[in-house]
PDB file of N, CA and C in Angstrom:
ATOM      1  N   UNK A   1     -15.836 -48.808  22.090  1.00  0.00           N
ATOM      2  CA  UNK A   1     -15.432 -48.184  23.315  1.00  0.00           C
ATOM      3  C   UNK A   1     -14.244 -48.920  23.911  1.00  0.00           C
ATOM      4  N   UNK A   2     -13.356 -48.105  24.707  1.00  0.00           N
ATOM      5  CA  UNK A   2     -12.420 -48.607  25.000  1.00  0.00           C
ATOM      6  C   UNK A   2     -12.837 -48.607  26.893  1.00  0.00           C
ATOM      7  N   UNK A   3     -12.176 -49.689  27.282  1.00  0.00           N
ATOM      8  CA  UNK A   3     -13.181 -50.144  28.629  1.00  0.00           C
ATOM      9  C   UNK A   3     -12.330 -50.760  29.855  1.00  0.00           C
ATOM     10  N   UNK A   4     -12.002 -50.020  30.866  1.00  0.00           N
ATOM     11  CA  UNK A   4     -11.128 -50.924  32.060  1.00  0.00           C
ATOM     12  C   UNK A   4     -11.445 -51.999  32.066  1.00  0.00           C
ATOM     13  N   UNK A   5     -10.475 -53.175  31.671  1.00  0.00           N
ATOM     14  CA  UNK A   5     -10.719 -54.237  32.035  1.00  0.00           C
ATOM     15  C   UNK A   5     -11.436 -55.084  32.761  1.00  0.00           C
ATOM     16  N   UNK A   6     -11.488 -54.642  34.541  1.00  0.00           N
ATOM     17  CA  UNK A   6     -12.364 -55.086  35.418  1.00  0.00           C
ATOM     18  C   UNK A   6     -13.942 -54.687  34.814  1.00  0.00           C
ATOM     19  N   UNK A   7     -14.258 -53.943  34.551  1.00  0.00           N
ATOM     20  CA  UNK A   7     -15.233 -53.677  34.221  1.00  0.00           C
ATOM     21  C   UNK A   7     -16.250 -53.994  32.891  1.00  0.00           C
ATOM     22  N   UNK A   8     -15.318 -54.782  32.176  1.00  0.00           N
ATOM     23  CA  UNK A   8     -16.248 -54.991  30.460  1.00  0.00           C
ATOM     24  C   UNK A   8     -17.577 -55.455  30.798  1.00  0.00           C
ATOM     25  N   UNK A   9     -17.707 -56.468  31.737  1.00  0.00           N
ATOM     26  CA  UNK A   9     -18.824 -57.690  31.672  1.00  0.00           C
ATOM     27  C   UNK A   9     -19.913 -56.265  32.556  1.00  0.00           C
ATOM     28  N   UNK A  10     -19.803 -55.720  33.255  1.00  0.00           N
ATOM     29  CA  UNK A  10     -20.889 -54.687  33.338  1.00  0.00           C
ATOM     30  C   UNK A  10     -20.815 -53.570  33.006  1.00  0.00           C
ATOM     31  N   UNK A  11     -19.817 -52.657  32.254  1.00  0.00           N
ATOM     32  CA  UNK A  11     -20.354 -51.818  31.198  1.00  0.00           C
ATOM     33  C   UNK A  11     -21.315 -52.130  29.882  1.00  0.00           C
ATOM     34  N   UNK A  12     -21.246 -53.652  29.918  1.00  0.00           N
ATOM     35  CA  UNK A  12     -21.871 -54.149  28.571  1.00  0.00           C
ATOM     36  C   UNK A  12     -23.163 -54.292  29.074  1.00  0.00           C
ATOM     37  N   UNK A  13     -23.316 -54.785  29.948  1.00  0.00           N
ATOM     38  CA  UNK A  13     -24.515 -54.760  30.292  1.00  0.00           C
ATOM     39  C   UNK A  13     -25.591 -53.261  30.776  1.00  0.00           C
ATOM     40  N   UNK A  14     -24.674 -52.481  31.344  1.00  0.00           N
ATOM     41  CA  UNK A  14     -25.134 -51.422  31.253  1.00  0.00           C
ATOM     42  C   UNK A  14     -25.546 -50.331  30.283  1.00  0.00           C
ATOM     43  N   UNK A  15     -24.832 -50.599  29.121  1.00  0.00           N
ATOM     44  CA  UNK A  15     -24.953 -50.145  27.664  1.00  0.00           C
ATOM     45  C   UNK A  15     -25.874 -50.531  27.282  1.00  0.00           C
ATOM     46  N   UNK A  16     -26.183 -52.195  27.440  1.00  0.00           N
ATOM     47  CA  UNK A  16     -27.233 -52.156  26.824  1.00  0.00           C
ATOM     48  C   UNK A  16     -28.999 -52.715  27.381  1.00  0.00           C
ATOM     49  N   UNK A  17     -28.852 -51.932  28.663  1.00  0.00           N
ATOM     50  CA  UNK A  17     -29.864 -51.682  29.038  1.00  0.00           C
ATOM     51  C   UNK A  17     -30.106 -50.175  28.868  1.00  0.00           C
ATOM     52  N   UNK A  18     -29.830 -49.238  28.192  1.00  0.00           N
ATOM     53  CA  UNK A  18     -30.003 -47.770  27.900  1.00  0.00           C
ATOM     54  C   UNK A  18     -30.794 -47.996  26.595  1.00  0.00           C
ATOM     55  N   UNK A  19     -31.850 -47.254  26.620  1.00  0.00           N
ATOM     56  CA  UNK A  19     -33.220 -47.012  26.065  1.00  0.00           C
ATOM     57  C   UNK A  19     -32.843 -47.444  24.334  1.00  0.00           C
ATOM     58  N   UNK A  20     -31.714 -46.439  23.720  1.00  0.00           N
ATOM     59  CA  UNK A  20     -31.357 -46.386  22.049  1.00  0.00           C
ATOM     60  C   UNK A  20     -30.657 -47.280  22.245  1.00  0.00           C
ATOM     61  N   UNK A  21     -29.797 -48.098  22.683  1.00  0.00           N
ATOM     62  CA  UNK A  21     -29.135 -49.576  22.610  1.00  0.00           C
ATOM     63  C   UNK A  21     -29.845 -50.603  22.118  1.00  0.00           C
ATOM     64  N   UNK A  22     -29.496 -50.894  20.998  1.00  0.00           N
ATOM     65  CA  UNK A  22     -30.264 -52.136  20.532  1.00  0.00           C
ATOM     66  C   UNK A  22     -29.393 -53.050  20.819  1.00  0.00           C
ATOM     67  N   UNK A  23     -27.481 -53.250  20.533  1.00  0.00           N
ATOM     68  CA  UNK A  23     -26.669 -54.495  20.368  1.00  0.00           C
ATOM     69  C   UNK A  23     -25.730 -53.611  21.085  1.00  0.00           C
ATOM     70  N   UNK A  24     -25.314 -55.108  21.754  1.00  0.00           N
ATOM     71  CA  UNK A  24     -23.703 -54.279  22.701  1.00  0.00           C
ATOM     72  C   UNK A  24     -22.480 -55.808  22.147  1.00  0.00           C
ATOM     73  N   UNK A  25     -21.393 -55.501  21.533  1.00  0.00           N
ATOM     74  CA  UNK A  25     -20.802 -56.357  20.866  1.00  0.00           C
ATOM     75  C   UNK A  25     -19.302 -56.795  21.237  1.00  0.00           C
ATOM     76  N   UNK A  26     -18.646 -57.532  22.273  1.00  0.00           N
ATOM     77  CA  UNK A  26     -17.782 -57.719  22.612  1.00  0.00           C
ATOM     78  C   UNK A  26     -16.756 -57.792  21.998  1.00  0.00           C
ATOM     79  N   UNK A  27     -15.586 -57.195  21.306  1.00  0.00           N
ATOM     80  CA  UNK A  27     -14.954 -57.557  20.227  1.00  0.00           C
ATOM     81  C   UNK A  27     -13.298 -57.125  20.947  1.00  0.00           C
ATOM     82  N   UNK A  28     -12.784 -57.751  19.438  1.00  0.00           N
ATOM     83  CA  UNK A  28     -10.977 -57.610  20.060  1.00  0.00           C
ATOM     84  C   UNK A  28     -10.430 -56.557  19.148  1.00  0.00           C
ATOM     85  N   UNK A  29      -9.139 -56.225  19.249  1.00  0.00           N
ATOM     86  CA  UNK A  29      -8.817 -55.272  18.804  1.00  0.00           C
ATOM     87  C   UNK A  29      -8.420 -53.710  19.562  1.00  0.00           C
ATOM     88  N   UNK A  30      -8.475 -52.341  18.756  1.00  0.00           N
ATOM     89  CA  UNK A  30      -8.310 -51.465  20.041  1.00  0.00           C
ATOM     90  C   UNK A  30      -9.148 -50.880  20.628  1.00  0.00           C
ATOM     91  N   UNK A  31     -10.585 -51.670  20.078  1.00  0.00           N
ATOM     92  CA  UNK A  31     -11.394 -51.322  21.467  1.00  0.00           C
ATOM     93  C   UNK A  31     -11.966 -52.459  22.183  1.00  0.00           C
ATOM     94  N   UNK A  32     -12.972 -52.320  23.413  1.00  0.00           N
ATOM     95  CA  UNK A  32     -13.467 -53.229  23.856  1.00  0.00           C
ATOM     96  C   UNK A  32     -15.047 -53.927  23.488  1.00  0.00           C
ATOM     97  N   UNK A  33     -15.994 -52.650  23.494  1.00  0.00           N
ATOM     98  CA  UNK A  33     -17.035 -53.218  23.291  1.00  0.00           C
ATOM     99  C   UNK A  33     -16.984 -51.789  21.823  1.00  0.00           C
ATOM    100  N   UNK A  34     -18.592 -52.617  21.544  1.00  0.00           N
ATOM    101  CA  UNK A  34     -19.276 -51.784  20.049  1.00  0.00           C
ATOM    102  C   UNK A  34     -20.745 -51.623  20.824  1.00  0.00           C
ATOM    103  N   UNK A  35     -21.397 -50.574  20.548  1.00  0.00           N
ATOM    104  CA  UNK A  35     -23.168 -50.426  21.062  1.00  0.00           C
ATOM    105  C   UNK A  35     -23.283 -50.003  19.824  1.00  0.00           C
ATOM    106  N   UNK A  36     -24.864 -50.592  19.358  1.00  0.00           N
ATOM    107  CA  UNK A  36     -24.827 -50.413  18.200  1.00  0.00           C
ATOM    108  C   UNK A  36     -26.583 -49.005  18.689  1.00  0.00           C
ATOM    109  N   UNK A  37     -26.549 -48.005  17.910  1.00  0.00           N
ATOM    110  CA  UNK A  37     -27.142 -47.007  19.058  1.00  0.00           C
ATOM    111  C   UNK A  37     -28.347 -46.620  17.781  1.00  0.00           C
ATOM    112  N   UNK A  38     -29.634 -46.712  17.862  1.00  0.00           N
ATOM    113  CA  UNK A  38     -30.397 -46.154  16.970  1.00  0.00           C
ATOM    114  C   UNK A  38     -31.308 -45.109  17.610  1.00  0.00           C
ATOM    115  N   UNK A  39     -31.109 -44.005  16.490  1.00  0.00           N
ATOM    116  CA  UNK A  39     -32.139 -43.106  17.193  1.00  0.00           C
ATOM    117  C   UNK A  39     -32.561 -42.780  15.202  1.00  0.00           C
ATOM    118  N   UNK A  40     -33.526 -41.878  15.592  1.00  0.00           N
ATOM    119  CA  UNK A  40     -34.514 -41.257  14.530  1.00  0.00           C
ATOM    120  C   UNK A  40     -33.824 -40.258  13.802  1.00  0.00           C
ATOM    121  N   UNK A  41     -33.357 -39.135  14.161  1.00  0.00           N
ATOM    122  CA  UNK A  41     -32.712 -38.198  14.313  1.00  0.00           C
ATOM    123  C   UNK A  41     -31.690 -37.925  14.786  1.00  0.00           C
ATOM    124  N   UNK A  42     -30.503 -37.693  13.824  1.00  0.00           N
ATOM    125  CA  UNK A  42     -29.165 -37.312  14.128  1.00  0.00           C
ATOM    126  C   UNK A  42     -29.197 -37.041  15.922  1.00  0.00           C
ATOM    127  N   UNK A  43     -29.796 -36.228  15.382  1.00  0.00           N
ATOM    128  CA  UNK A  43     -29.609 -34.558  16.610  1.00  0.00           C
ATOM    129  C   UNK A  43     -29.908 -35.722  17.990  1.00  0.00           C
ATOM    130  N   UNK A  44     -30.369 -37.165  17.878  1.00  0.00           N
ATOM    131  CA  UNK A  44     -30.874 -37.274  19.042  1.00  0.00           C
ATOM    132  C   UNK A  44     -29.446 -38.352  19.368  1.00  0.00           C
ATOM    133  N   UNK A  45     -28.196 -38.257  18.618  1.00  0.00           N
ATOM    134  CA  UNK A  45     -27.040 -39.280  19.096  1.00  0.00           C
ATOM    135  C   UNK A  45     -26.307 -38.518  19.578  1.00  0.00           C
ATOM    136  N   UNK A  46     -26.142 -37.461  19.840  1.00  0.00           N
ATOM    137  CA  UNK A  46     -25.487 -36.523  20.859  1.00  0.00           C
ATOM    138  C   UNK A  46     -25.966 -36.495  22.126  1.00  0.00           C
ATOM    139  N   UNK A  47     -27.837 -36.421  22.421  1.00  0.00           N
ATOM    140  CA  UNK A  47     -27.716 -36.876  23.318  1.00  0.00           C
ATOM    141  C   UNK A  47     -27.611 -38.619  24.177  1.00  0.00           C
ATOM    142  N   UNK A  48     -27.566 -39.401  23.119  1.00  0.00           N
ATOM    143  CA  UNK A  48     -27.542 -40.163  23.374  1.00  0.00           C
ATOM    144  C   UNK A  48     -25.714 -40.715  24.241  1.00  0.00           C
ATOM    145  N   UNK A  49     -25.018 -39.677  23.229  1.00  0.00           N
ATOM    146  CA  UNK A  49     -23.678 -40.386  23.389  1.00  0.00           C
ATOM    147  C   UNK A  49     -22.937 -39.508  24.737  1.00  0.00           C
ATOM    148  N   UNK A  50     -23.266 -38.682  24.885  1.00  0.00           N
ATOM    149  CA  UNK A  50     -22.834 -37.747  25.754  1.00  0.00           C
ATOM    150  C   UNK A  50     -23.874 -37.629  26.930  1.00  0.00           C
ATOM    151  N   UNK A  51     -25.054 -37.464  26.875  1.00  0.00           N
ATOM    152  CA  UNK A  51     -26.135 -37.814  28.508  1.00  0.00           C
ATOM    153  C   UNK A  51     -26.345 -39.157  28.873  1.00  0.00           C
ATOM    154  N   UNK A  52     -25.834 -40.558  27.870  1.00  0.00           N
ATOM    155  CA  UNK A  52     -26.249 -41.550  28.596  1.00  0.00           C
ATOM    156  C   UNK A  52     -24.777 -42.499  28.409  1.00  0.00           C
ATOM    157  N   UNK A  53     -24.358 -42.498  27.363  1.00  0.00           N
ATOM    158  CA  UNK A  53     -23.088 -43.696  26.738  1.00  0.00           C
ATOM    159  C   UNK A  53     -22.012 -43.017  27.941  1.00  0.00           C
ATOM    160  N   UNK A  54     -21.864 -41.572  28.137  1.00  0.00           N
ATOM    161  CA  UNK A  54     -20.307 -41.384  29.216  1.00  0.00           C
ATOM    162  C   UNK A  54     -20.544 -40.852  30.337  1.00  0.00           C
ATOM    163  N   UNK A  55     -21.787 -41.824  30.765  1.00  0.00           N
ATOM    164  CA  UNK A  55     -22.162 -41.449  32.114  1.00  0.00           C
ATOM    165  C   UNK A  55     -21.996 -43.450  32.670  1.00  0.00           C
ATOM    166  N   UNK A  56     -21.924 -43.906  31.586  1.00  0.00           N
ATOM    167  CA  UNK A  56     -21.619 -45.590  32.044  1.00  0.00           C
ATOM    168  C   UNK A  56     -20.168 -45.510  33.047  1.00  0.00           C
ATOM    169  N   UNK A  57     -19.938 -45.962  34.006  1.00  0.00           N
ATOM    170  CA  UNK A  57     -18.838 -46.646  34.521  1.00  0.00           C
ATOM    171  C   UNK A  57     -17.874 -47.343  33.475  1.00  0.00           C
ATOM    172  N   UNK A  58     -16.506 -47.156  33.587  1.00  0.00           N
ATOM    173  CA  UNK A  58     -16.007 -47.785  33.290  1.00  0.00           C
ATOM    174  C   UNK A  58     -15.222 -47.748  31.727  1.00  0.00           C
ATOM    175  N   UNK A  59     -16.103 -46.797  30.703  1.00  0.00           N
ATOM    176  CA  UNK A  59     -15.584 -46.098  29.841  1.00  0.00           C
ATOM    177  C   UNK A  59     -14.504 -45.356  30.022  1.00  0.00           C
ATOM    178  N   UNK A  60     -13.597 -45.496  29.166  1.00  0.00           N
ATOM    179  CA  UNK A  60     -12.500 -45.278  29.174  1.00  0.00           C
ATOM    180  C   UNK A  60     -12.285 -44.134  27.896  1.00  0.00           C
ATOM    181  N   UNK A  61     -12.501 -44.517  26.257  1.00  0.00           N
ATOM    182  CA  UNK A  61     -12.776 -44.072  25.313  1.00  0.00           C
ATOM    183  C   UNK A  61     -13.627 -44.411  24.101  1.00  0.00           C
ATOM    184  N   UNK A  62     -14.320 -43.165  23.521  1.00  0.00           N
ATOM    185  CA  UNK A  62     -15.373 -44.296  22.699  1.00  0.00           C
ATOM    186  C   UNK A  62     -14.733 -42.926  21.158  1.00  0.00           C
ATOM    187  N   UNK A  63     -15.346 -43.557  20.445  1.00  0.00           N
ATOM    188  CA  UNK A  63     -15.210 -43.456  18.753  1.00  0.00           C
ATOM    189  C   UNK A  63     -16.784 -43.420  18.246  1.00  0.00           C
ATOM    190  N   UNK A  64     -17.111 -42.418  18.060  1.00  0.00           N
ATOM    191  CA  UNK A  64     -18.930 -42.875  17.530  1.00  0.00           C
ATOM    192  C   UNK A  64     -18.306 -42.799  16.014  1.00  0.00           C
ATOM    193  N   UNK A  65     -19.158 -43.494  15.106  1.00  0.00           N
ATOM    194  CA  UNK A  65     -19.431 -43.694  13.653  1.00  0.00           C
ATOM    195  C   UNK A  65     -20.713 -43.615  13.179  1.00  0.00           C
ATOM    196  N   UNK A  66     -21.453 -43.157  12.233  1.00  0.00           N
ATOM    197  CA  UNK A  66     -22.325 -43.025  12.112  1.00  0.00           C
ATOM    198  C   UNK A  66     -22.565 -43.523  10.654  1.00  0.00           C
ATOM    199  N   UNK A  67     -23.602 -44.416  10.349  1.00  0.00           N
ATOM    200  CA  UNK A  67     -23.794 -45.336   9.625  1.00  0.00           C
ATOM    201  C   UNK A  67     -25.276 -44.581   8.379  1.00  0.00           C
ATOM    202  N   UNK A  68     -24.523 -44.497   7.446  1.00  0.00           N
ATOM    203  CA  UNK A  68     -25.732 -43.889   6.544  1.00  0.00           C
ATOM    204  C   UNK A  68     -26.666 -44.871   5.525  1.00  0.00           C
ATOM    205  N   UNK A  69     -26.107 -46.170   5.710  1.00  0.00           N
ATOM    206  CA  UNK A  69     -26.906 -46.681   4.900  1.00  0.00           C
ATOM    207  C   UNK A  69     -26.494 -48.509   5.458  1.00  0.00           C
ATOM    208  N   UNK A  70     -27.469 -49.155   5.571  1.00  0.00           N
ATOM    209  CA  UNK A  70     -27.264 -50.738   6.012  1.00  0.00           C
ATOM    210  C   UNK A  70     -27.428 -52.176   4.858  1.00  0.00           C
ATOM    211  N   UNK A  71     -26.446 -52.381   4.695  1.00  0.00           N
ATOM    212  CA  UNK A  71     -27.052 -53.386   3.501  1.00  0.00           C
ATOM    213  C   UNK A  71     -27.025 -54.680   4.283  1.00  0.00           C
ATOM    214  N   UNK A  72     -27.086 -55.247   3.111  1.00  0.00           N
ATOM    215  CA  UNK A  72     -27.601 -57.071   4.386  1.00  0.00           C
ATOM    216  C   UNK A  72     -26.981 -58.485   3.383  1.00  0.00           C
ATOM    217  N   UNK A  73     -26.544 -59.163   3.486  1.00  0.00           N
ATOM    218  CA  UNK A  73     -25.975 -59.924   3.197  1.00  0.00           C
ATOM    219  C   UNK A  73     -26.305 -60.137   1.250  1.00  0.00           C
ATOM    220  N   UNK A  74     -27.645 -60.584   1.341  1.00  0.00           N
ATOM    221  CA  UNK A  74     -28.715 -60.419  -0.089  1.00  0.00           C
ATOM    222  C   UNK A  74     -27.888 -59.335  -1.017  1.00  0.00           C
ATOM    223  N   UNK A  75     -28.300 -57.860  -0.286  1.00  0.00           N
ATOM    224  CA  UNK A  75     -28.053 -57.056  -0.888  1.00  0.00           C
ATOM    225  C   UNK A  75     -26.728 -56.724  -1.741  1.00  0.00           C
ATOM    226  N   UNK A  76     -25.840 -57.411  -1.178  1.00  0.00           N
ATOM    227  CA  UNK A  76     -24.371 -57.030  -1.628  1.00  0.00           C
ATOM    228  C   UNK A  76     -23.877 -58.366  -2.042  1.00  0.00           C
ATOM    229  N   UNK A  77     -24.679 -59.244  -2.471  1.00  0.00           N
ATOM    230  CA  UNK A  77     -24.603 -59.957  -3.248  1.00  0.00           C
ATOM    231  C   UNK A  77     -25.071 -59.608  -4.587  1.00  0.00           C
ATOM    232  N   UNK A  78     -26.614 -58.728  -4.287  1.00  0.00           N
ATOM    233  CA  UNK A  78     -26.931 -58.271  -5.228  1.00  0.00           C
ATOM    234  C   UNK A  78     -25.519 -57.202  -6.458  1.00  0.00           C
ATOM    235  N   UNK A  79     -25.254 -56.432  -5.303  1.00  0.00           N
ATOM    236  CA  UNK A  79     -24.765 -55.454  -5.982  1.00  0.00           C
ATOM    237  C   UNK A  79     -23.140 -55.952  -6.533  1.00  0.00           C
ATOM    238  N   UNK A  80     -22.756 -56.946  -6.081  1.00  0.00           N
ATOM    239  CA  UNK A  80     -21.452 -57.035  -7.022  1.00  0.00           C
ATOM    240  C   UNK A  80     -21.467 -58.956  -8.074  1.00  0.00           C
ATOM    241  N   UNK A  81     -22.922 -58.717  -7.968  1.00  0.00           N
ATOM    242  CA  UNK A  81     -23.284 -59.478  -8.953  1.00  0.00           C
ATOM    243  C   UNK A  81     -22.906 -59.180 -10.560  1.00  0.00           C
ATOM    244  N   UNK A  82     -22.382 -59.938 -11.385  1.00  0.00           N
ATOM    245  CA  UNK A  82     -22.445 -59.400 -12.681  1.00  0.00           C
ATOM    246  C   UNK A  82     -23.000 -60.185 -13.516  1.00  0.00           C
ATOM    247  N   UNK A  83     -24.608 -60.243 -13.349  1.00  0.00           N
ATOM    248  CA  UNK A  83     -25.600 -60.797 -13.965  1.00  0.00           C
ATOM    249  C   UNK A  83     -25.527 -62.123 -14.428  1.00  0.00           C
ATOM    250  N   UNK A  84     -24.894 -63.097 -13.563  1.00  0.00           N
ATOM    251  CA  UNK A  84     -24.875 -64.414 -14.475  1.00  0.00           C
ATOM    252  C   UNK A  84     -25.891 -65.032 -13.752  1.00  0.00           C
TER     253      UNK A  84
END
């Protein structure tokens, strides 16, 4: 999300006190923060991103991505392992 300045240190906090917010991630670059947003069902990140994420103060612009598969450090070691 891209985020008025005055405002980062409590949009972040406000992000991630909203129910599907698990991680709110301060980062540089061209945006400001990252919420990392889990729900069950697709169908339920629309409302997530539109009845609760751009009703926060202070949002400016956000980018959703949607993540189909999570690997973990192990794992992708695993996979570009070449068996030695």
């Amino acid at each position: 999300m891209e985020v008025e300045p005055p405002f980062i240190l409590d949009t972040a906090q406000s992000l991630a006190d909203l129910q599907h917010v698990s991680e709110v991630y301060s980062v540089t670059g061209e945006f400001d923060l990252v919420a990392i947003v889990r729900v069950r069902q697709h169908d339920e990140l629309a409302d997530v991103v539109t009845g609760e994420i751009a009703k926060v103060d202070g949002i400016v612009r956000t980018e959703t991505l949607v993540a189909f598969r999570a690997y973990s450090r192990h794992d992708l070691d695993a996979m570009f392992s070449l068996g030695g």
